[in-house]
PDB file of N, CA and C in Angstrom:
ATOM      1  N   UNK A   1       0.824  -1.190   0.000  1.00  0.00           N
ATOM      2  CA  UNK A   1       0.000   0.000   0.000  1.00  0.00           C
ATOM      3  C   UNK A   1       0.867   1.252   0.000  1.00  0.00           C
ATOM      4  N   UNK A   2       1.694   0.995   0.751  1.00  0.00           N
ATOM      5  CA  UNK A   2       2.915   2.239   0.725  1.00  0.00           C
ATOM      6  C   UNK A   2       3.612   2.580  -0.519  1.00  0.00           C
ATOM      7  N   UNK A   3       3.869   1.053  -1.415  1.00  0.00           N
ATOM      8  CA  UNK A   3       4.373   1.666  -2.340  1.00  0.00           C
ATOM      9  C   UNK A   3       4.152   2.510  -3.531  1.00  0.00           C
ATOM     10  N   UNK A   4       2.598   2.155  -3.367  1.00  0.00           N
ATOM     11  CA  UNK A   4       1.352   3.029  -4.495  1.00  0.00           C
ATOM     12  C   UNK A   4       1.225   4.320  -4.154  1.00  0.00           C
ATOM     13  N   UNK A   5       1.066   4.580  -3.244  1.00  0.00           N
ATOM     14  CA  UNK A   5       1.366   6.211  -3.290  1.00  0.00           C
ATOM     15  C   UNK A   5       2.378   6.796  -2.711  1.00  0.00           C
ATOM     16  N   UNK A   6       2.482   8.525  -3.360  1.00  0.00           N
ATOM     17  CA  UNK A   6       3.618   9.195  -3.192  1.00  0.00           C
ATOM     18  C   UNK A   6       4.102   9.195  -1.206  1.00  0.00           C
ATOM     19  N   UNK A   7       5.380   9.482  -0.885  1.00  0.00           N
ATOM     20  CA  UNK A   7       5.419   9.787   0.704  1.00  0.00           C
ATOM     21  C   UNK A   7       4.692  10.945   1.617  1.00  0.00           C
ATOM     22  N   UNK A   8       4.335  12.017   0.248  1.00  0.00           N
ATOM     23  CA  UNK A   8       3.555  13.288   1.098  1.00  0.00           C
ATOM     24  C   UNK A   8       2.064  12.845   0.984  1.00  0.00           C
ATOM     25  N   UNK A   9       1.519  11.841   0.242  1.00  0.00           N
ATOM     26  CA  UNK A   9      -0.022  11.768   0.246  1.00  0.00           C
ATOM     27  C   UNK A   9       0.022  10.613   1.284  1.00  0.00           C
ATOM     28  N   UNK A  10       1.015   9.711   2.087  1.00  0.00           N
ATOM     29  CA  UNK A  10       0.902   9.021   2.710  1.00  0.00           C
ATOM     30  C   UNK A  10       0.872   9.727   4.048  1.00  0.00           C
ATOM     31  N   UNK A  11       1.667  10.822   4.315  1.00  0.00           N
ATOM     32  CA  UNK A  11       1.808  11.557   5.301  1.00  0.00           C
ATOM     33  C   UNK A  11       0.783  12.683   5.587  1.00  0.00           C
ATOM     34  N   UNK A  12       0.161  13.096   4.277  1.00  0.00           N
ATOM     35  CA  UNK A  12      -1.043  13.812   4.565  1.00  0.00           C
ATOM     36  C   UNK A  12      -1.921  12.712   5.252  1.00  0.00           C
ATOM     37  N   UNK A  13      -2.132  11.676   4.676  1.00  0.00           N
ATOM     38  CA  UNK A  13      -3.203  11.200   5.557  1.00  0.00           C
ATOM     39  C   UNK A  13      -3.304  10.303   6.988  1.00  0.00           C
ATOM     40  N   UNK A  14      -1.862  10.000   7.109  1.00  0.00           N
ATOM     41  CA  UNK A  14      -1.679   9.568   8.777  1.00  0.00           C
ATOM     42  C   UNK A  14      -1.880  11.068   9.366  1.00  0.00           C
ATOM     43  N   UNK A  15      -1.414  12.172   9.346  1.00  0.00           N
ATOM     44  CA  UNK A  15      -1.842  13.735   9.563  1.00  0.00           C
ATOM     45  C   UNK A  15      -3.480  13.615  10.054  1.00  0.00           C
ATOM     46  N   UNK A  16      -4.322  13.530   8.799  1.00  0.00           N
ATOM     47  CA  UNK A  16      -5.530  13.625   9.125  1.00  0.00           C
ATOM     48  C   UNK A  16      -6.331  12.738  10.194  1.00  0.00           C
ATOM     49  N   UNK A  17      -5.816  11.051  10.181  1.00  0.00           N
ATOM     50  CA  UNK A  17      -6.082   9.928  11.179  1.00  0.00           C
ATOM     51  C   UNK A  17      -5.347  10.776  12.643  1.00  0.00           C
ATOM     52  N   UNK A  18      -4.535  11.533  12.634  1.00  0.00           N
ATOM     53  CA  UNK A  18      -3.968  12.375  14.258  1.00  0.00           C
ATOM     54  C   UNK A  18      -4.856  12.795  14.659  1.00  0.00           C
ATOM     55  N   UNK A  19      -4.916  14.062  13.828  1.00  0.00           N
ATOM     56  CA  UNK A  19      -5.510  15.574  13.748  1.00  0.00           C
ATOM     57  C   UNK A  19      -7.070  14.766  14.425  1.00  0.00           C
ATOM     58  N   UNK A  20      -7.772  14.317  13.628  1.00  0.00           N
ATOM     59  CA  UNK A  20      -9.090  14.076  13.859  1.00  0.00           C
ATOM     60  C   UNK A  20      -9.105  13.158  15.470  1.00  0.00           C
ATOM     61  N   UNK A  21      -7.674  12.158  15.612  1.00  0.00           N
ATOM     62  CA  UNK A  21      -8.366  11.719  16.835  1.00  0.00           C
ATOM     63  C   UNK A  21      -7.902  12.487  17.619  1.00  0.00           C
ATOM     64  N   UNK A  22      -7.279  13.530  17.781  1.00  0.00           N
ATOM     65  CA  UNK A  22      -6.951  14.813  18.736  1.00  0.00           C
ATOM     66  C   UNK A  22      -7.555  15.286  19.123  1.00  0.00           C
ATOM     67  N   UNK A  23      -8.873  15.535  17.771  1.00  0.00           N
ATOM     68  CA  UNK A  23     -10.219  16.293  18.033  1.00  0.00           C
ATOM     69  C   UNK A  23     -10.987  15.275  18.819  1.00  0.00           C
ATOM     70  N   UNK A  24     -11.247  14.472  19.027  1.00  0.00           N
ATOM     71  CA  UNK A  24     -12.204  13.777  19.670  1.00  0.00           C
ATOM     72  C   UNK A  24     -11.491  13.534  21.065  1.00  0.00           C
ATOM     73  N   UNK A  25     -10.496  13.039  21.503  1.00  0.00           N
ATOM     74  CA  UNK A  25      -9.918  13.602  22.633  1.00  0.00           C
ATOM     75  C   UNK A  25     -10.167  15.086  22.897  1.00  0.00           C
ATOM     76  N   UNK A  26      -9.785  15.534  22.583  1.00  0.00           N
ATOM     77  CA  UNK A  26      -9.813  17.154  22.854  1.00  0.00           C
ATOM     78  C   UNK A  26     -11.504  17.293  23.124  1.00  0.00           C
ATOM     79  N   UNK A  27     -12.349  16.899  22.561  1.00  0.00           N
ATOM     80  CA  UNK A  27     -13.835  17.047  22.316  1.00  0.00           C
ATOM     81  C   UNK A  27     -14.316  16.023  23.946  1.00  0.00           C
ATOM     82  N   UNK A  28     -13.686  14.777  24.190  1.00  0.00           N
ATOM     83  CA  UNK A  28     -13.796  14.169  25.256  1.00  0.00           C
ATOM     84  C   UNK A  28     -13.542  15.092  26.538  1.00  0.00           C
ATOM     85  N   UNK A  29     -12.630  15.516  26.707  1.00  0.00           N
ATOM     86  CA  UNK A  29     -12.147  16.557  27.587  1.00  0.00           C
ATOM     87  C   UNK A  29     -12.685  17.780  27.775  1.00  0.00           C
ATOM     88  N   UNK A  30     -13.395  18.237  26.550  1.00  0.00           N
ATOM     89  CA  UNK A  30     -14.078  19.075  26.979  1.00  0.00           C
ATOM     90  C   UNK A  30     -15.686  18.574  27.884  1.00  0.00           C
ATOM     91  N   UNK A  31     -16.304  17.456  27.123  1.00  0.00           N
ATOM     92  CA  UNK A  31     -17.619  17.515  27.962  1.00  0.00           C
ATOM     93  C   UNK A  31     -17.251  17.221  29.125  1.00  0.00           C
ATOM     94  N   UNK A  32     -16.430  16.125  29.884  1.00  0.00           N
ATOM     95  CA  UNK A  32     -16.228  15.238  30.829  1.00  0.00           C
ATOM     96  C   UNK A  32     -15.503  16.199  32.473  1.00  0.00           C
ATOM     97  N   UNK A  33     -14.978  17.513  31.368  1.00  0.00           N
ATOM     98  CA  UNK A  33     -14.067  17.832  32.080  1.00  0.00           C
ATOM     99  C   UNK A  33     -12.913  17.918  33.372  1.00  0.00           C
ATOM    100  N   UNK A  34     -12.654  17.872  34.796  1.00  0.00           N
ATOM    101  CA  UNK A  34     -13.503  18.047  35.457  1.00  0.00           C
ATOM    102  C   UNK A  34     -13.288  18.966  36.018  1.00  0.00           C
ATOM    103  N   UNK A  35     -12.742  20.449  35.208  1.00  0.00           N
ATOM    104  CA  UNK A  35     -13.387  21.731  35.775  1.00  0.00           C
ATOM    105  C   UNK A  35     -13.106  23.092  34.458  1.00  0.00           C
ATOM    106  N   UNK A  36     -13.235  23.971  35.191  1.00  0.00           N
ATOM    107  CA  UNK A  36     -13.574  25.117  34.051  1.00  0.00           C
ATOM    108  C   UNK A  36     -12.421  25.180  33.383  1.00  0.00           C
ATOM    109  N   UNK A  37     -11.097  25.348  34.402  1.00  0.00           N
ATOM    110  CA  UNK A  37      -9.921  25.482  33.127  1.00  0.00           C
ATOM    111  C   UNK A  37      -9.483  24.310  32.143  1.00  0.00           C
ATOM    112  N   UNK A  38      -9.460  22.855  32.545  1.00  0.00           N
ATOM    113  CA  UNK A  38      -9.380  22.297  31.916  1.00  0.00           C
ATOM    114  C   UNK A  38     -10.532  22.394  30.324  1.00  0.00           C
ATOM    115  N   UNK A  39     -11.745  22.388  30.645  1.00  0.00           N
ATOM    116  CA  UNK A  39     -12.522  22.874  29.412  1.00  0.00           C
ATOM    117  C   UNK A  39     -11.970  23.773  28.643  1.00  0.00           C
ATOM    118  N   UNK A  40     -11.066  25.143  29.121  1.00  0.00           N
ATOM    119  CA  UNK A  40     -10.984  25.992  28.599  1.00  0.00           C
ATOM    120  C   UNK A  40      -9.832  25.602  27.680  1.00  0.00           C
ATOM    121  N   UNK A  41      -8.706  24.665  28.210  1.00  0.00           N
ATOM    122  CA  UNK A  41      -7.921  24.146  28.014  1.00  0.00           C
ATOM    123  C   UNK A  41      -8.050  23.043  26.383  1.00  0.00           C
ATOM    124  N   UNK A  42      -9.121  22.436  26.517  1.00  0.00           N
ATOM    125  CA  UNK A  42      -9.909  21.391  25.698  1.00  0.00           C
ATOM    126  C   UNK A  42     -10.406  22.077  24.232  1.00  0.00           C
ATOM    127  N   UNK A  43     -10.903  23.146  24.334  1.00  0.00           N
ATOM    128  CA  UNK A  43     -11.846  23.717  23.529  1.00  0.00           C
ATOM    129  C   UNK A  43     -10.734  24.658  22.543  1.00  0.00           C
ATOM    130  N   UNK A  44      -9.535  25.236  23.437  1.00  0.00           N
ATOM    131  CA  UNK A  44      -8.108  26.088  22.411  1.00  0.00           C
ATOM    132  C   UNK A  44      -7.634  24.787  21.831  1.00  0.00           C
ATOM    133  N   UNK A  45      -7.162  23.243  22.172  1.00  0.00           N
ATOM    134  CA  UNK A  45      -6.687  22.098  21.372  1.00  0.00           C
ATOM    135  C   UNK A  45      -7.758  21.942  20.693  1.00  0.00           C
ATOM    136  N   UNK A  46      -8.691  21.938  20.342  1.00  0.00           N
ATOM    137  CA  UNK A  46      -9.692  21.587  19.487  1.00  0.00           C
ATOM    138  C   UNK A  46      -9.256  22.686  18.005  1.00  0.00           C
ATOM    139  N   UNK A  47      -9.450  24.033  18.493  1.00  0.00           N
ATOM    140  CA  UNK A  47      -9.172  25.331  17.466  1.00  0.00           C
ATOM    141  C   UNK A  47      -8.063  24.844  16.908  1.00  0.00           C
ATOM    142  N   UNK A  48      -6.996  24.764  17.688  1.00  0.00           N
ATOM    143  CA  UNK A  48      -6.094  24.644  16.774  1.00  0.00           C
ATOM    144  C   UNK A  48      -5.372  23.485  15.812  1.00  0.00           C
ATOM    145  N   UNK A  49      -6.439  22.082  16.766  1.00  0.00           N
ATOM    146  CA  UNK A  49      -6.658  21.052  15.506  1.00  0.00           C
ATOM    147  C   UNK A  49      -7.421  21.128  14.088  1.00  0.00           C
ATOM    148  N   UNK A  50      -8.378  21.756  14.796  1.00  0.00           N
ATOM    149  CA  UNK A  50      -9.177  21.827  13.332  1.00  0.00           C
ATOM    150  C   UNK A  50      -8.499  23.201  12.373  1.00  0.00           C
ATOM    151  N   UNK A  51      -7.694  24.290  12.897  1.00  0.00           N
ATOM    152  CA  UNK A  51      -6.814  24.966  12.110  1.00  0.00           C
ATOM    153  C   UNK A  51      -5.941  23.879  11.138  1.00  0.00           C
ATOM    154  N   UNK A  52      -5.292  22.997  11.696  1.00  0.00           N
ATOM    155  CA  UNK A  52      -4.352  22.239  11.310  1.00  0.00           C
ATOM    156  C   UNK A  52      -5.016  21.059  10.194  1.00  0.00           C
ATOM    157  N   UNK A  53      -6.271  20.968  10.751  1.00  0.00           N
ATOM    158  CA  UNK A  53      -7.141  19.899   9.707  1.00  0.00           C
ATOM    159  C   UNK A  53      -7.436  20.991   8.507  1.00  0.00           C
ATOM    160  N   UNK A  54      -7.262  22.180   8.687  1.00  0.00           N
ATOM    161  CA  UNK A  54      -7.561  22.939   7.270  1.00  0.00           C
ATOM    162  C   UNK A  54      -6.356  22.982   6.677  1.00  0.00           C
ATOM    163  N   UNK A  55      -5.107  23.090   7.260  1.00  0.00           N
ATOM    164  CA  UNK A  55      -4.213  23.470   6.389  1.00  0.00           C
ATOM    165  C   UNK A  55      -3.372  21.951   5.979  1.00  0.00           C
ATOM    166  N   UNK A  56      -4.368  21.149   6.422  1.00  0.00           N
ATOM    167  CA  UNK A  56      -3.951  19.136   5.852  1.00  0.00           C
ATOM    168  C   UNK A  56      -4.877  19.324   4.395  1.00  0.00           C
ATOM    169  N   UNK A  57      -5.912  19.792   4.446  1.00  0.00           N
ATOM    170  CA  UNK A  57      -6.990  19.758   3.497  1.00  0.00           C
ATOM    171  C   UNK A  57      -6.757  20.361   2.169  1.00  0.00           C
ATOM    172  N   UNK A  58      -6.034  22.265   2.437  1.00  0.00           N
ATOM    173  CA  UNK A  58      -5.134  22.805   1.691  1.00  0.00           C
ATOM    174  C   UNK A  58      -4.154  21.717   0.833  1.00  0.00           C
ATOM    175  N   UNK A  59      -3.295  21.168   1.843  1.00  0.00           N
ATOM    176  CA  UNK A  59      -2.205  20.680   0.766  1.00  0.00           C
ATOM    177  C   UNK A  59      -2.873  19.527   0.262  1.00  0.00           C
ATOM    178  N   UNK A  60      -3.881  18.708   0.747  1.00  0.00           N
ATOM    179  CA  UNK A  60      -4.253  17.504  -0.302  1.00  0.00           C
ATOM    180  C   UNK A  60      -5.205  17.885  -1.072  1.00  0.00           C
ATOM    181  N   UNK A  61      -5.804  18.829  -1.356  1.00  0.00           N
ATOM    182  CA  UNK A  61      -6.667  19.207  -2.294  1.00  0.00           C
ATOM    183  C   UNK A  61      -6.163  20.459  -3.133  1.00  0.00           C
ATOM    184  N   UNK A  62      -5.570  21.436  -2.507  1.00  0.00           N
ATOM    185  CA  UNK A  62      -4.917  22.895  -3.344  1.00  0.00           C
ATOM    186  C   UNK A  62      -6.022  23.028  -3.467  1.00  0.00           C
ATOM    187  N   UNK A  63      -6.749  23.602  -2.662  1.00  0.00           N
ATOM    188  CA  UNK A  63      -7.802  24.775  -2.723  1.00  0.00           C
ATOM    189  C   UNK A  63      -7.465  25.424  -1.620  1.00  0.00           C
ATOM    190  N   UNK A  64      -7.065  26.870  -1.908  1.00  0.00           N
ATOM    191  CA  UNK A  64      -6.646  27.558  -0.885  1.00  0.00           C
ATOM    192  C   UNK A  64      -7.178  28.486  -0.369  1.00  0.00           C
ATOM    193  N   UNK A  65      -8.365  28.209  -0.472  1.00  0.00           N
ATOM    194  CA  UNK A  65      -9.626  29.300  -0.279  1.00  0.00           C
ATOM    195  C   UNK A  65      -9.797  28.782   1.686  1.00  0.00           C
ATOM    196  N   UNK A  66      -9.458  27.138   2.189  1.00  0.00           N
ATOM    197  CA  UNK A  66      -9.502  26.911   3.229  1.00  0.00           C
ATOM    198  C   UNK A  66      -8.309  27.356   4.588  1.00  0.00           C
ATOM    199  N   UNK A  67      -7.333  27.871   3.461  1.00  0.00           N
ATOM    200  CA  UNK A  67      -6.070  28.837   4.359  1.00  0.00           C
ATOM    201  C   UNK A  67      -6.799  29.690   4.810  1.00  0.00           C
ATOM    202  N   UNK A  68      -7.724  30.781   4.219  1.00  0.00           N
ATOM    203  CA  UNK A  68      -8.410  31.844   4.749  1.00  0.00           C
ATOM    204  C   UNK A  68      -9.548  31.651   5.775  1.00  0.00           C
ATOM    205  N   UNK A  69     -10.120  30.484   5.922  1.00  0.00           N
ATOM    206  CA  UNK A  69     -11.075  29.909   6.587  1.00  0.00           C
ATOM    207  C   UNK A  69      -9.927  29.518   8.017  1.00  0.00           C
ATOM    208  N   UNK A  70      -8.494  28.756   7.645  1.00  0.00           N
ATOM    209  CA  UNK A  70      -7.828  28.607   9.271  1.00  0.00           C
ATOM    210  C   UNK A  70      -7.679  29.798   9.610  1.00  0.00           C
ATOM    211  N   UNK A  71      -7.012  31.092   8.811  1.00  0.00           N
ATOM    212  CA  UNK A  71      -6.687  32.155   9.531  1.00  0.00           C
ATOM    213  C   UNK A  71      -7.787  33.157  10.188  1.00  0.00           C
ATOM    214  N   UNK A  72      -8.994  32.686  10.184  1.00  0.00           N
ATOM    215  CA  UNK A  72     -10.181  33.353  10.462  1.00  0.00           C
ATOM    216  C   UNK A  72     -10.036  32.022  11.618  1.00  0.00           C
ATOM    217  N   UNK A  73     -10.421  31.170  11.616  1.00  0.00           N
ATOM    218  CA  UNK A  73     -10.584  30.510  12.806  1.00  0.00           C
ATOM    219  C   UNK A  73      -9.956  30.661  14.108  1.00  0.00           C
ATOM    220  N   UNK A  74      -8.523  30.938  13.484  1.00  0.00           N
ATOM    221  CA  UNK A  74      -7.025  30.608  14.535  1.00  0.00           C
ATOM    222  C   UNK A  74      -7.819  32.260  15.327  1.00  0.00           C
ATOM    223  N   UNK A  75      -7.371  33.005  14.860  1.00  0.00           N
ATOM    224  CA  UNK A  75      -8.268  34.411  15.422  1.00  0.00           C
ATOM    225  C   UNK A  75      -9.571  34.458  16.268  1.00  0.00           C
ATOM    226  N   UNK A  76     -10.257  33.851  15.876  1.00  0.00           N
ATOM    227  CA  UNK A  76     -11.560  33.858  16.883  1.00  0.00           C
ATOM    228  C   UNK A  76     -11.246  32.903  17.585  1.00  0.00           C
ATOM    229  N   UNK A  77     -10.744  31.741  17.600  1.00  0.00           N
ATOM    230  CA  UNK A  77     -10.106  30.944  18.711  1.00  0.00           C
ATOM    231  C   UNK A  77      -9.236  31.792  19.701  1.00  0.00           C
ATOM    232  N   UNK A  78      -8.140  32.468  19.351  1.00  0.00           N
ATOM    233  CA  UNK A  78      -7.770  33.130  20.423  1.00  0.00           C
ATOM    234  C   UNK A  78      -8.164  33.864  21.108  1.00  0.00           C
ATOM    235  N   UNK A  79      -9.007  34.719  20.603  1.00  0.00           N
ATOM    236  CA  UNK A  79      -9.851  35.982  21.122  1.00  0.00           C
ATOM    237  C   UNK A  79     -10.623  35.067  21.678  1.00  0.00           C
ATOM    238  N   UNK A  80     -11.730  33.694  22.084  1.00  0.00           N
ATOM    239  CA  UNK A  80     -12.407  33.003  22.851  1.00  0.00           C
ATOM    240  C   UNK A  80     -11.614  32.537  23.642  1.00  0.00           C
ATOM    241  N   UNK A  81     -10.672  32.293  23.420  1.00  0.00           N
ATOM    242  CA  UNK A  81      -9.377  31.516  24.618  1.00  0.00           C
ATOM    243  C   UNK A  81      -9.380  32.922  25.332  1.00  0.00           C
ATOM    244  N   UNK A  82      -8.830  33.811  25.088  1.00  0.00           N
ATOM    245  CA  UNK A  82      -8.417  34.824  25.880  1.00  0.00           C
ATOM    246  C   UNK A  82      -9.682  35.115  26.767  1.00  0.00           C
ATOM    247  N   UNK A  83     -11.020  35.587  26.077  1.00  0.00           N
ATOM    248  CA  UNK A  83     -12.383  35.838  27.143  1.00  0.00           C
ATOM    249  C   UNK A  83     -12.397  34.531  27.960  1.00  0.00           C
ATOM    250  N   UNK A  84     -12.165  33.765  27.829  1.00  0.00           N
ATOM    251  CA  UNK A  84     -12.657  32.419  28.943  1.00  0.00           C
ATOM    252  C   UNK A  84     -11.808  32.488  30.072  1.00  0.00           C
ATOM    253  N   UNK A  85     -10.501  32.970  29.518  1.00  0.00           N
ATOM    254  CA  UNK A  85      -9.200  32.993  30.522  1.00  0.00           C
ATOM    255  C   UNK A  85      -9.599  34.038  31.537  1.00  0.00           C
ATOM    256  N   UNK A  86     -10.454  35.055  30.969  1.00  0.00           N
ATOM    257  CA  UNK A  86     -10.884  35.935  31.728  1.00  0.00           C
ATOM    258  C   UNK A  86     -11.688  35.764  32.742  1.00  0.00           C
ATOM    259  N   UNK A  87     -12.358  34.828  32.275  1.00  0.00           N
ATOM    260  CA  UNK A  87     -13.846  34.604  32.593  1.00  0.00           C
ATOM    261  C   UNK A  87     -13.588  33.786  34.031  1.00  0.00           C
ATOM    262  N   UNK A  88     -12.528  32.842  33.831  1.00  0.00           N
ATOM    263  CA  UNK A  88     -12.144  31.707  34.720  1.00  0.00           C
ATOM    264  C   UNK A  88     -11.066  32.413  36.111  1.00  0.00           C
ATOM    265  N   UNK A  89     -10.293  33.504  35.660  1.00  0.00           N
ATOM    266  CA  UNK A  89      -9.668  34.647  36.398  1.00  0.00           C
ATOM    267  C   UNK A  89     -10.820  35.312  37.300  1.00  0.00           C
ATOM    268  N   UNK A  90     -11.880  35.666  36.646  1.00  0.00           N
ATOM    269  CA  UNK A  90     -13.017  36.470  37.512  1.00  0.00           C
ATOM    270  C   UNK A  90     -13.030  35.732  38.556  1.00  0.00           C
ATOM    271  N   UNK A  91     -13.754  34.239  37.868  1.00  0.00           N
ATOM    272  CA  UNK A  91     -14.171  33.099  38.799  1.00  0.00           C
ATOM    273  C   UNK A  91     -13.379  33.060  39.863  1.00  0.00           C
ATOM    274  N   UNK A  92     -12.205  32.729  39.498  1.00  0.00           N
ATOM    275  CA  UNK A  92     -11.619  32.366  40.463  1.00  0.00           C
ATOM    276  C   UNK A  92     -11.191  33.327  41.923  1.00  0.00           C
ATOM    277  N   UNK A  93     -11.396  34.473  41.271  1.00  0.00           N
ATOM    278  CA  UNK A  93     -11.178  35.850  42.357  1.00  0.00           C
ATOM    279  C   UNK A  93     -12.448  36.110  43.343  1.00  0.00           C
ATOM    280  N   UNK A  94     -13.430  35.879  42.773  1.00  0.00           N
ATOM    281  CA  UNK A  94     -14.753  35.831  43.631  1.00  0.00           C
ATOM    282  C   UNK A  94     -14.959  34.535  44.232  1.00  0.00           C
ATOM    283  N   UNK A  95     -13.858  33.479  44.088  1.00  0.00           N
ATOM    284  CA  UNK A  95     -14.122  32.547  44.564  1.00  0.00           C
ATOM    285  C   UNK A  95     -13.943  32.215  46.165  1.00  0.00           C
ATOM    286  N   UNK A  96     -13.175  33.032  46.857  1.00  0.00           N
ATOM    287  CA  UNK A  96     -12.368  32.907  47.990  1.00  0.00           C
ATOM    288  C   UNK A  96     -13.684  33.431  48.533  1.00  0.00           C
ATOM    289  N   UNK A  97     -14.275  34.425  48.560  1.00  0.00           N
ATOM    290  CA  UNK A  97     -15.378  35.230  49.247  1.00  0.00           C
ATOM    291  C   UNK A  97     -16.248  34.226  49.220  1.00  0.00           C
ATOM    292  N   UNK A  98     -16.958  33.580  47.791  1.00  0.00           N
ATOM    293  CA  UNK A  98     -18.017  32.629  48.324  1.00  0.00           C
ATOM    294  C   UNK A  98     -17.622  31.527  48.993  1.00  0.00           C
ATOM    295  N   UNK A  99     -16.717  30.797  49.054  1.00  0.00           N
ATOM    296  CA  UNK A  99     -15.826  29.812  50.269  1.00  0.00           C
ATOM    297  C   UNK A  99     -15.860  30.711  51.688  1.00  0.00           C
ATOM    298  N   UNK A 100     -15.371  31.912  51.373  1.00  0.00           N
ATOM    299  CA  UNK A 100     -15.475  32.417  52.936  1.00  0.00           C
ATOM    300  C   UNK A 100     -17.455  32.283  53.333  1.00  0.00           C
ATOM    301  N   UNK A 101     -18.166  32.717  52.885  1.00  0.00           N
ATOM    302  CA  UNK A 101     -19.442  33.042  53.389  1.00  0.00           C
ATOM    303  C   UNK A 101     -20.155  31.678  53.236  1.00  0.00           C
ATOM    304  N   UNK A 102     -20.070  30.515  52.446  1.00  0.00           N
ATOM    305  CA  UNK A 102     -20.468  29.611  52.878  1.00  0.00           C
ATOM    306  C   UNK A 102     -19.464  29.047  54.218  1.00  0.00           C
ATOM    307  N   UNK A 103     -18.431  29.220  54.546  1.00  0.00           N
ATOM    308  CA  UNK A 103     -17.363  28.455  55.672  1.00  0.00           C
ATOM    309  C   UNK A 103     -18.298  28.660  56.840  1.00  0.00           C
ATOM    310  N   UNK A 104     -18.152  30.375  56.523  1.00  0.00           N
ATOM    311  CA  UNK A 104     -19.069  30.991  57.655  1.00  0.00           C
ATOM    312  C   UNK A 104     -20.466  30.666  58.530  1.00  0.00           C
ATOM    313  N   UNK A 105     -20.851  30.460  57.551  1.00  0.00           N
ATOM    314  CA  UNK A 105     -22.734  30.143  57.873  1.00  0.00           C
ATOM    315  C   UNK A 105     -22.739  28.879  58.061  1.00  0.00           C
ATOM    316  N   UNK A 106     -22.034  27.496  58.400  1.00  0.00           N
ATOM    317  CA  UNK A 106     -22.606  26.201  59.295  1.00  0.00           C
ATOM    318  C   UNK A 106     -21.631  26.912  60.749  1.00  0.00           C
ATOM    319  N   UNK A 107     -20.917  27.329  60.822  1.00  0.00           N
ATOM    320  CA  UNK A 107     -20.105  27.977  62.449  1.00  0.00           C
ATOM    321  C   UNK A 107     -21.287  28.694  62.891  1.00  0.00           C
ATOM    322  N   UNK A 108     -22.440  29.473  62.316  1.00  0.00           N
ATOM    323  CA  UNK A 108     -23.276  30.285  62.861  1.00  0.00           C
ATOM    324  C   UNK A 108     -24.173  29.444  63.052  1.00  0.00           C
ATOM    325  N   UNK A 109     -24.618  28.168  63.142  1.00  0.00           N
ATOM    326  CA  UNK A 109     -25.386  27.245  63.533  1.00  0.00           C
ATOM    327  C   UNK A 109     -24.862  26.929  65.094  1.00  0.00           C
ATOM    328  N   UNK A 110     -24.041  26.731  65.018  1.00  0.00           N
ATOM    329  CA  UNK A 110     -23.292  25.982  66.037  1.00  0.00           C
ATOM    330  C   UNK A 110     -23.502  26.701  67.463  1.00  0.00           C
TER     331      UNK A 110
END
């Protein structure tokens, strides 16, 4: 089988058999998680697999209309990585206060 095709169409497509089970790992990790950064963590390996599944697609097809489709992706992937990072920073800063005020309130039983 190896010897029928060229070494870069053999390597494009062990590429794509990665790429794709990266995504489904990566896709596992995100539902299962088991917390916010790791998701956040899950969901940027996903972006930048499926960036990488466009620019596998590019070289085995030469249509390069899907380069412009990764470089639009890779971009809104970061800019969502970056708000979540934010998002999970908030969290985590308001987090000490609600630990303090639930700590608080079973001692006021007592």
């Amino acid at each position: 089988m190896i010897d029928e095709m060229p070494i870069l169409d053999f390597a494009i497509q062990v590429s794509f058999v990665l790429t794709m089970s990266g995504v489904v790992l990566a896709f596992l990790r995100l539902v299962r998680g088991p917390s916010l950064p790791d998701r956040v963590v899950a969901l940027d390996a996903m972006t930048v697999l499926i960036v990488a599944f466009c620019g596998l697609y590019t070289l085995q097809t030469g249509v390069t209309a899907f380069l412009d489709v990764a470089v639009v992706l890779a971009l809104i992937g970061f800019l969502a990585t970056v708000a979540l990072a934010r998002f999970v920073e908030r969290k985590i800063a308001r987090a000490p206060e609600d630990h303090l005020r639930t700590a608080a309130e079973p001692e006021k039983d007592r």
